[in-house]
C-alpha atoms as a PDB file:
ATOM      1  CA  UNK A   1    -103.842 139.374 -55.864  1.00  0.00           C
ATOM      2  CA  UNK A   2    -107.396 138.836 -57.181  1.00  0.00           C
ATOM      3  CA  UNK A   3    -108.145 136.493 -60.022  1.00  0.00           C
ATOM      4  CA  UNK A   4    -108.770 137.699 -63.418  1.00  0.00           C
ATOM      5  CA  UNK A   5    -110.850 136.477 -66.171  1.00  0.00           C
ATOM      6  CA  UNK A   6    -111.022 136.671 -69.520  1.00  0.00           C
ATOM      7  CA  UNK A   7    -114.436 137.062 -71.691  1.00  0.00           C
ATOM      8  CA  UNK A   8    -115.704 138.510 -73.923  1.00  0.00           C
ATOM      9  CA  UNK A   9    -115.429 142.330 -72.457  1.00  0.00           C
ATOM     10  CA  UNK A  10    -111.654 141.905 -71.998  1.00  0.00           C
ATOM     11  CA  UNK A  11    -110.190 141.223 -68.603  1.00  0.00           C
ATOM     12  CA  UNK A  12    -112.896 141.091 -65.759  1.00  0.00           C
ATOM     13  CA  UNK A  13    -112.329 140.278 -62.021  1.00  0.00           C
ATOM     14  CA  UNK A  14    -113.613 136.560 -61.211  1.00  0.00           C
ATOM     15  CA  UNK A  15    -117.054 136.325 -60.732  1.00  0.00           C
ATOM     16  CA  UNK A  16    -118.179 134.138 -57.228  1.00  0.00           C
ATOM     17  CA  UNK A  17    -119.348 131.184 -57.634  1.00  0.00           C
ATOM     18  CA  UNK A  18    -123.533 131.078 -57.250  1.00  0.00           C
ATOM     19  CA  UNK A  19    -126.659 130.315 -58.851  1.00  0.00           C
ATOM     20  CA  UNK A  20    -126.545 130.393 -62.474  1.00  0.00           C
ATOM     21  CA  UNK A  21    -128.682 133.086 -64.490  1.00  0.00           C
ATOM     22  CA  UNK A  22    -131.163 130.965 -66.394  1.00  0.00           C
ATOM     23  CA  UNK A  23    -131.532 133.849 -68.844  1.00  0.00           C
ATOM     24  CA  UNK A  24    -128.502 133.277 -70.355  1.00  0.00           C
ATOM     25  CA  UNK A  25    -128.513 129.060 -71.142  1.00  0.00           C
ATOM     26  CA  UNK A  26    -132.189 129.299 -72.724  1.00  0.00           C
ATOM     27  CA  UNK A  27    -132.102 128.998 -76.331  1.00  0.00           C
ATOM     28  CA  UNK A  28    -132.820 131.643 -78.423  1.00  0.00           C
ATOM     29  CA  UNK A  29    -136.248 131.139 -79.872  1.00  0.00           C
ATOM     30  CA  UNK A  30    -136.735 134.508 -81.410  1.00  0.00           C
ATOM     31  CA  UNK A  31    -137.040 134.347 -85.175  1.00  0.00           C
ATOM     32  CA  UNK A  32    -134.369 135.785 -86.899  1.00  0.00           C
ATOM     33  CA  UNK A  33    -134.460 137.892 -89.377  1.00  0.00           C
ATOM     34  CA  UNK A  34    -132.873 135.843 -92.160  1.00  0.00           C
ATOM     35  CA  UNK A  35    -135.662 133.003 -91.544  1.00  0.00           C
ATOM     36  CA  UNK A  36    -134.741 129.151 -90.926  1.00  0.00           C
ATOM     37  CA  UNK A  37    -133.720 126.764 -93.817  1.00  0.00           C
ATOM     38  CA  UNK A  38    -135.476 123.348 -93.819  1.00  0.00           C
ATOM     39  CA  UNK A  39    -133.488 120.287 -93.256  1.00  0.00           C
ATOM     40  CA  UNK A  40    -134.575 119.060 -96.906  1.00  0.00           C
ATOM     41  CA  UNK A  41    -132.790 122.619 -98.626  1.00  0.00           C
ATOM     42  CA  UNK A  42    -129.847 121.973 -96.770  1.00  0.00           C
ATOM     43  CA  UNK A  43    -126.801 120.074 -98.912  1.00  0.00           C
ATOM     44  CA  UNK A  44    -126.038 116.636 -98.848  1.00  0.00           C
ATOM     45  CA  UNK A  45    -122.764 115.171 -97.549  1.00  0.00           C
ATOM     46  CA  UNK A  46    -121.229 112.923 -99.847  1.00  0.00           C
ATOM     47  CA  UNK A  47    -118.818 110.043 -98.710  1.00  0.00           C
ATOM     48  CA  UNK A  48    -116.095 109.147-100.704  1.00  0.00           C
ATOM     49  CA  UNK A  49    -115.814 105.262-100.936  1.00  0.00           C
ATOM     50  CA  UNK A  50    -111.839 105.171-100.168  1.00  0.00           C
ATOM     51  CA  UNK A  51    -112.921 105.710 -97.126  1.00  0.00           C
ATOM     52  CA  UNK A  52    -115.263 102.700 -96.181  1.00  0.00           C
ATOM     53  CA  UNK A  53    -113.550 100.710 -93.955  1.00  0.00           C
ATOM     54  CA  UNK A  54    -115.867  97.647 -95.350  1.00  0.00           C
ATOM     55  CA  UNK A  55    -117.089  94.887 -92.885  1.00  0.00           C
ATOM     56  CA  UNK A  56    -115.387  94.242 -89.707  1.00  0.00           C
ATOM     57  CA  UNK A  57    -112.832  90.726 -89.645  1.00  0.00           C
ATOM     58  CA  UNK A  58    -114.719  88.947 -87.220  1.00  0.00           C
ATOM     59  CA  UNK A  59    -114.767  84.939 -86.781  1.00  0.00           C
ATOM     60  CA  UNK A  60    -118.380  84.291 -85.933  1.00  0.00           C
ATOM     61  CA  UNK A  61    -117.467  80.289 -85.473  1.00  0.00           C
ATOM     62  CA  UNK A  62    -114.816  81.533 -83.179  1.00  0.00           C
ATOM     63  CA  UNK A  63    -117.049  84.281 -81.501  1.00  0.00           C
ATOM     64  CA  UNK A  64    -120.000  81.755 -80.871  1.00  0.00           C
ATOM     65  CA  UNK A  65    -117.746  79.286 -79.277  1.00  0.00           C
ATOM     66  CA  UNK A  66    -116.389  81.902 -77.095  1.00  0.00           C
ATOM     67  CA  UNK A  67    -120.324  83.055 -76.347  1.00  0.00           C
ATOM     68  CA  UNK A  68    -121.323  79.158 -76.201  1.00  0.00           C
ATOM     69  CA  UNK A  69    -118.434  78.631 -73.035  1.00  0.00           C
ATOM     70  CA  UNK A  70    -119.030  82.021 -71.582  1.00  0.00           C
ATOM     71  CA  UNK A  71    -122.331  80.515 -70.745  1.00  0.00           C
ATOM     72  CA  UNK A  72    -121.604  77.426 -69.718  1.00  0.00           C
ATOM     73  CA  UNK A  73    -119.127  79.203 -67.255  1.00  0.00           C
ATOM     74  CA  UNK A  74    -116.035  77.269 -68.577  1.00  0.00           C
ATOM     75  CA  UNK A  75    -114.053  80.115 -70.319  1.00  0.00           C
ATOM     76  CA  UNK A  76    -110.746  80.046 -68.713  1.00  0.00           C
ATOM     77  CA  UNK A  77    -109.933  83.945 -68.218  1.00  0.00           C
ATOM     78  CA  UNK A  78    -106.198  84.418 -67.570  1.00  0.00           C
ATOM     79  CA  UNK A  79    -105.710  88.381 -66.287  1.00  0.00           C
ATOM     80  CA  UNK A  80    -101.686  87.977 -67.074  1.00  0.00           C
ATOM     81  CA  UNK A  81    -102.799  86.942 -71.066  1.00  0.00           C
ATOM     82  CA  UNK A  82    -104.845  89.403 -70.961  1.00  0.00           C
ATOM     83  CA  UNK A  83    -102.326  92.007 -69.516  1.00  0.00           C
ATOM     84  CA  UNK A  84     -99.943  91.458 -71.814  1.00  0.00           C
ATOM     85  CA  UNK A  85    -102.594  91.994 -74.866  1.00  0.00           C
ATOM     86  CA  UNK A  86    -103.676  95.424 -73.621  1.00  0.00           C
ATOM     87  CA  UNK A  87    -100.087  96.048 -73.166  1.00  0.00           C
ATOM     88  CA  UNK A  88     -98.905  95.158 -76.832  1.00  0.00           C
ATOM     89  CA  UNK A  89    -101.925  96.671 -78.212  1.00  0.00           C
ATOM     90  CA  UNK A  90    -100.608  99.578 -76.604  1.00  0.00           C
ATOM     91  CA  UNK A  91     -97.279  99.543 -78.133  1.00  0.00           C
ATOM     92  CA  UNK A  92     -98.280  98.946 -81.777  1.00  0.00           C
ATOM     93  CA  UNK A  93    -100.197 101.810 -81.120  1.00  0.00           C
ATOM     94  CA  UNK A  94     -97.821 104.327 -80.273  1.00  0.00           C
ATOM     95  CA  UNK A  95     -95.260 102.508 -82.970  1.00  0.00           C
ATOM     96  CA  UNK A  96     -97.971 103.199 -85.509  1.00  0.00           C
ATOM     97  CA  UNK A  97     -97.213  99.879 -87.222  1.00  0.00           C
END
């Protein structure tokens, strides 16, 4: 049994697979006949301050000592520590707590 598609015209047997009609991905670069609006008539978006998150909680004492041994090549990296983070990241995740 043949494989059907479905477009725009209803159900249509599957096309092969070949070169692709470049006809069809150029934009359309006709002018239309409603004319184009320029970006300055165009509304602005207003953001509602409830929902700025504000600044992120960072440490940057803690962050530059991290950066500082990084470099010095004395960061002690422990894959099981950091296992069980991604892991319980994970979880509060899906607990939504």
């Amino acid at each position: 049994m043949p494989f059907i598609e479905y477009g725009p015209k209803g159900l249509q047997p599957a096309r092969a697979v070949g070169a692709v009609d470049v006809r069809a991905a150029r934009p359309d670069t006709r002018p239309s006949a409603r004319g184009t609006v320029p970006a300055s008539a165009a509304p602005a978006v207003e953001r509602s301050a409830a929902l700025d998150a504000g600044a992120a909680p960072v440490d940057a004492d803690r962050v530059s000592e991290i950066r500082k041994a990084i470099d010095k090549g004395n960061y002690p990296v422990i894959p099981m520590r950091a296992a069980d983070a991604m892991i319980a990241a994970g979880l509060l995740l899906r607990s939504g707590k």
